[in-house]
Protein backbone atom coordinates (compact mmCIF):
# COMPACT_ATOMS: atom_id res chain seq x y z
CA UNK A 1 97.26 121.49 93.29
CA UNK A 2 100.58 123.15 94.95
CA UNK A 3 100.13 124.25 97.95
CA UNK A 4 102.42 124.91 101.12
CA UNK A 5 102.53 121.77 102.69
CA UNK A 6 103.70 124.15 106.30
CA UNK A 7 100.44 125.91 106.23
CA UNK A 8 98.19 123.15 104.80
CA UNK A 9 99.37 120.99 108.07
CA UNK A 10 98.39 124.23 110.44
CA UNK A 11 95.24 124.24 109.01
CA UNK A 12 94.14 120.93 108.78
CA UNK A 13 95.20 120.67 112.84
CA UNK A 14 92.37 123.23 113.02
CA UNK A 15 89.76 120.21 112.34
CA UNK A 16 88.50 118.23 115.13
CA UNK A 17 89.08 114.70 115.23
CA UNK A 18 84.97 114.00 113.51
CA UNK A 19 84.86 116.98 111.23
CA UNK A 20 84.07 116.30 107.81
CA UNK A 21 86.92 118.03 105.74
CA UNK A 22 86.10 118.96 102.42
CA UNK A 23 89.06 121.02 100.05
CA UNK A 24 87.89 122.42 97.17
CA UNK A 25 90.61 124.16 94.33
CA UNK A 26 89.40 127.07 92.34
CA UNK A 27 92.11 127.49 89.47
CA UNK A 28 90.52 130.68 88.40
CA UNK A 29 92.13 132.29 91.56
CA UNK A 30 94.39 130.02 92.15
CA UNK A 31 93.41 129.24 95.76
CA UNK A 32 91.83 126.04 97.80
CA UNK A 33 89.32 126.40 100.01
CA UNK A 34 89.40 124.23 103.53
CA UNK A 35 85.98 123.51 104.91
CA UNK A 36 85.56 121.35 108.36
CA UNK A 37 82.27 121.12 109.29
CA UNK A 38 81.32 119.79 112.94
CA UNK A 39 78.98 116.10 112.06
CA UNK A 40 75.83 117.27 113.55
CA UNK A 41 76.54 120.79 111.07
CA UNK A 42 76.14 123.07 113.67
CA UNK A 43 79.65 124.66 112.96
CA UNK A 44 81.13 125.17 109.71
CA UNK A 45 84.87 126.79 109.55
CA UNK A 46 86.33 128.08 106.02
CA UNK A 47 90.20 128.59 104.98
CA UNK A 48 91.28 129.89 101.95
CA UNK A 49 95.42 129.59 100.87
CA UNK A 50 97.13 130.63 97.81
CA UNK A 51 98.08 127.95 95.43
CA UNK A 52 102.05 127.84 94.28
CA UNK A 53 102.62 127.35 90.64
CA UNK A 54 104.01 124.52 90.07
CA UNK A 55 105.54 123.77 86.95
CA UNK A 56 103.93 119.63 86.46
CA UNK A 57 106.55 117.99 83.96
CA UNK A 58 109.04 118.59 87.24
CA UNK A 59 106.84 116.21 89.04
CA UNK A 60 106.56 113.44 86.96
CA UNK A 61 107.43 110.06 89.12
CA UNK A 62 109.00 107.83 86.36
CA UNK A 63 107.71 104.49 85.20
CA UNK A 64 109.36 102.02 87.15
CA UNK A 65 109.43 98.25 87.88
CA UNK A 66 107.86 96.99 90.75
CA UNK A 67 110.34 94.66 92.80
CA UNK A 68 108.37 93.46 95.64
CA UNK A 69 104.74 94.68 97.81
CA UNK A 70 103.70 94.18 100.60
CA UNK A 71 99.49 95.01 101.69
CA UNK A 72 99.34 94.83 105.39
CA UNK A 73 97.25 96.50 107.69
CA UNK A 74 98.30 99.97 108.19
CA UNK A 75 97.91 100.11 112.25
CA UNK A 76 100.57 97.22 111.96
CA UNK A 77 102.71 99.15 109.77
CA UNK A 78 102.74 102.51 111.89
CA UNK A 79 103.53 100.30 114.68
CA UNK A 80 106.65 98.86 113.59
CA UNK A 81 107.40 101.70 112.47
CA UNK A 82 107.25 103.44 115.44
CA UNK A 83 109.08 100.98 117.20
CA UNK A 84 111.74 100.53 114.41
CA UNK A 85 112.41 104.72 115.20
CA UNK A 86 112.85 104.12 118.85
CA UNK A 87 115.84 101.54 117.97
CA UNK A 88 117.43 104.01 115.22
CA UNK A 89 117.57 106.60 112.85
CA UNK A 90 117.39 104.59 109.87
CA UNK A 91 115.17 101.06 108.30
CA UNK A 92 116.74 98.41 106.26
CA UNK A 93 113.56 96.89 104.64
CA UNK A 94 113.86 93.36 103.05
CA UNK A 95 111.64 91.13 101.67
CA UNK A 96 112.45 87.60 100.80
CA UNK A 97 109.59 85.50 99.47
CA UNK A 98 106.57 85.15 97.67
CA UNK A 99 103.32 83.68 98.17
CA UNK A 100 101.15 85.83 96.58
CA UNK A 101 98.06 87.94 98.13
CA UNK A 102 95.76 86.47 101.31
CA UNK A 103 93.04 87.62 103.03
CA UNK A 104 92.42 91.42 103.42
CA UNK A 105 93.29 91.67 107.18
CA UNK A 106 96.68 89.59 106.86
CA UNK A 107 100.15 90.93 105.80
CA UNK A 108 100.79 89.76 101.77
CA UNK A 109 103.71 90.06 99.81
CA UNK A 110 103.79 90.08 96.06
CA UNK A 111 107.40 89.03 94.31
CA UNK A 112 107.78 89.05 90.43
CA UNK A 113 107.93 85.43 89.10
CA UNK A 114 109.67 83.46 88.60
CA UNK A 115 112.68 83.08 91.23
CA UNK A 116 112.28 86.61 93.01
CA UNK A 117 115.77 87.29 94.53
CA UNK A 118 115.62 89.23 97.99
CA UNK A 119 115.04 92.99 98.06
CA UNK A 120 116.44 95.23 100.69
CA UNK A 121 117.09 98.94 100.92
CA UNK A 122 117.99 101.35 104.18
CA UNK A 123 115.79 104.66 104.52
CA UNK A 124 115.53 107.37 107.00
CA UNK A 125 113.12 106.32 109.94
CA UNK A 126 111.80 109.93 110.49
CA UNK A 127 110.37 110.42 107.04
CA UNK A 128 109.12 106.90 106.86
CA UNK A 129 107.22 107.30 110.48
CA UNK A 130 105.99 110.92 108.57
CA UNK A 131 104.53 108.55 106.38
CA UNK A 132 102.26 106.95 109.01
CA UNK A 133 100.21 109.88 109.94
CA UNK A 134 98.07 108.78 107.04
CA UNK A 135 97.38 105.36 108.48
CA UNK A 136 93.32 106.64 109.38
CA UNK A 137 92.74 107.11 106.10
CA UNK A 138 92.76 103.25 105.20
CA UNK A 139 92.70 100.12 107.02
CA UNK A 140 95.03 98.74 104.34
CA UNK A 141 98.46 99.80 103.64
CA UNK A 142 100.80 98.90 99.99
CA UNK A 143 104.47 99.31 100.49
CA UNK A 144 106.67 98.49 97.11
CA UNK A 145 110.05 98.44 96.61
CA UNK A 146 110.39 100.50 92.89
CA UNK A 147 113.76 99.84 91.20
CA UNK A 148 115.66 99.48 94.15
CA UNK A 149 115.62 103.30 93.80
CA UNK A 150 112.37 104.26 95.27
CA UNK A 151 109.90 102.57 98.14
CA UNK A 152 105.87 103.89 97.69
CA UNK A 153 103.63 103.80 100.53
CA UNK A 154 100.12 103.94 99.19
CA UNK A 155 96.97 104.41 101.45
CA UNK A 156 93.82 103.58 99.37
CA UNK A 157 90.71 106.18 100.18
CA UNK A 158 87.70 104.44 99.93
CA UNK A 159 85.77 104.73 96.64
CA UNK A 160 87.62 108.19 95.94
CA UNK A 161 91.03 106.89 95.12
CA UNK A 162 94.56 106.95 96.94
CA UNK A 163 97.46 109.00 98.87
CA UNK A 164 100.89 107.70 97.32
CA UNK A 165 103.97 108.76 99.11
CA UNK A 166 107.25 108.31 97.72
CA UNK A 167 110.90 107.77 99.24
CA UNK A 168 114.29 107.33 97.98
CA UNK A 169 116.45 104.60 99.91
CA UNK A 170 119.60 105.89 101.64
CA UNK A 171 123.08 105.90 99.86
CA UNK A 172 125.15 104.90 102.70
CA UNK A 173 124.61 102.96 105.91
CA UNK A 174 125.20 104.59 109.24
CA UNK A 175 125.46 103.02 112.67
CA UNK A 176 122.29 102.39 114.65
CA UNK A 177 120.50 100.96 111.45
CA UNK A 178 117.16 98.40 112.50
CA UNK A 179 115.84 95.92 110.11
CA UNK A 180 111.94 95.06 109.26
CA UNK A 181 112.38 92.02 107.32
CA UNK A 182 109.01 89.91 105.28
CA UNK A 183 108.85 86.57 104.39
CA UNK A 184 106.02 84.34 102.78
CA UNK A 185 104.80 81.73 103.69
């Protein structure tokens, strides 16, 4: 579904912090529906807004090679990246080792075999931290490192599936850059 991503955001700051949220598409009139509904059901608020047309083969994410992950817990994440945007405008992300996958609450990184090299890439703090606001959604957090052209952060949803967001590392480095750097064990 396209939809303006402005007026989506207005709306959805319309829900309390415990409504249940439920967005429905109807491709028939091309709109989506909002619903936030109070938990005990005692209040139920509708929005309707007008879906864009989007033409789909320009939003295609290419095939690409995963360099490096990292699953950590996404409360971490949001904090260092909070506190990576309060030392400068832009992250150089690195991760140097592999030791595979550990337990669900602990940070993991995940290198191709065999001999991963070190990957690193600078992005823009502010979009990154943007990022974040999805950290309620899931406990757990994915970061990879795509082709040393594109870092996803994925937030898995439960049974229901996943919110993947997708960044393109910055050309050039600029003064005031801060580093997050992972290593395995």
């Amino acid at each position: 579904m396209g939809m303006n991503l402005n007026v989506m955001a207005k709306l959805l700051s319309c829900a309390k912090n415990d409504d249940i949220i439920t967005v429905k598409g109807d491709y028939v009139s091309d709109t989506a529906t909002f619903m936030f509904e109070s938990p005990t059901g005692d209040k139920i608020s509708e929005f309707e807004i007008k879906l864009m047309d989007i033409a789909s083969e320009h939003l295609r994410i290419p095939e690409v090679e995963c360099h490096a992950a990292v699953r950590m817990p996404s409360a971490e994440f949001a904090k260092i990246c909070e506190e990576l945007s309060i030392i400068g405008n832009n992250g150089i992300f690195c991760v140097l080792s592999l030791q595979g996958f550990m337990p669900e609450e602990s940070t993991a990184i995940l290198m191709p075999e065999p001999e991963p090299e070190p990957v690193s890439f600078t992005f823009a703090m502010p979009y990154m931290n943007s990022f974040t606001k999805a950290t309620p959604l899931s406990d757990q957090v994915t970061i990879r490192l795509l082709n040393k052209r594109l870092v996803m952060v994925e937030y898995k949803i439960a049974e229901m599936g996943y919110v993947r967001l997708y960044l393109a590392p910055k050309i050039e480095e600029v003064e005031g850059d801060v580093g997050l750097i992972l290593s395995g064990l």
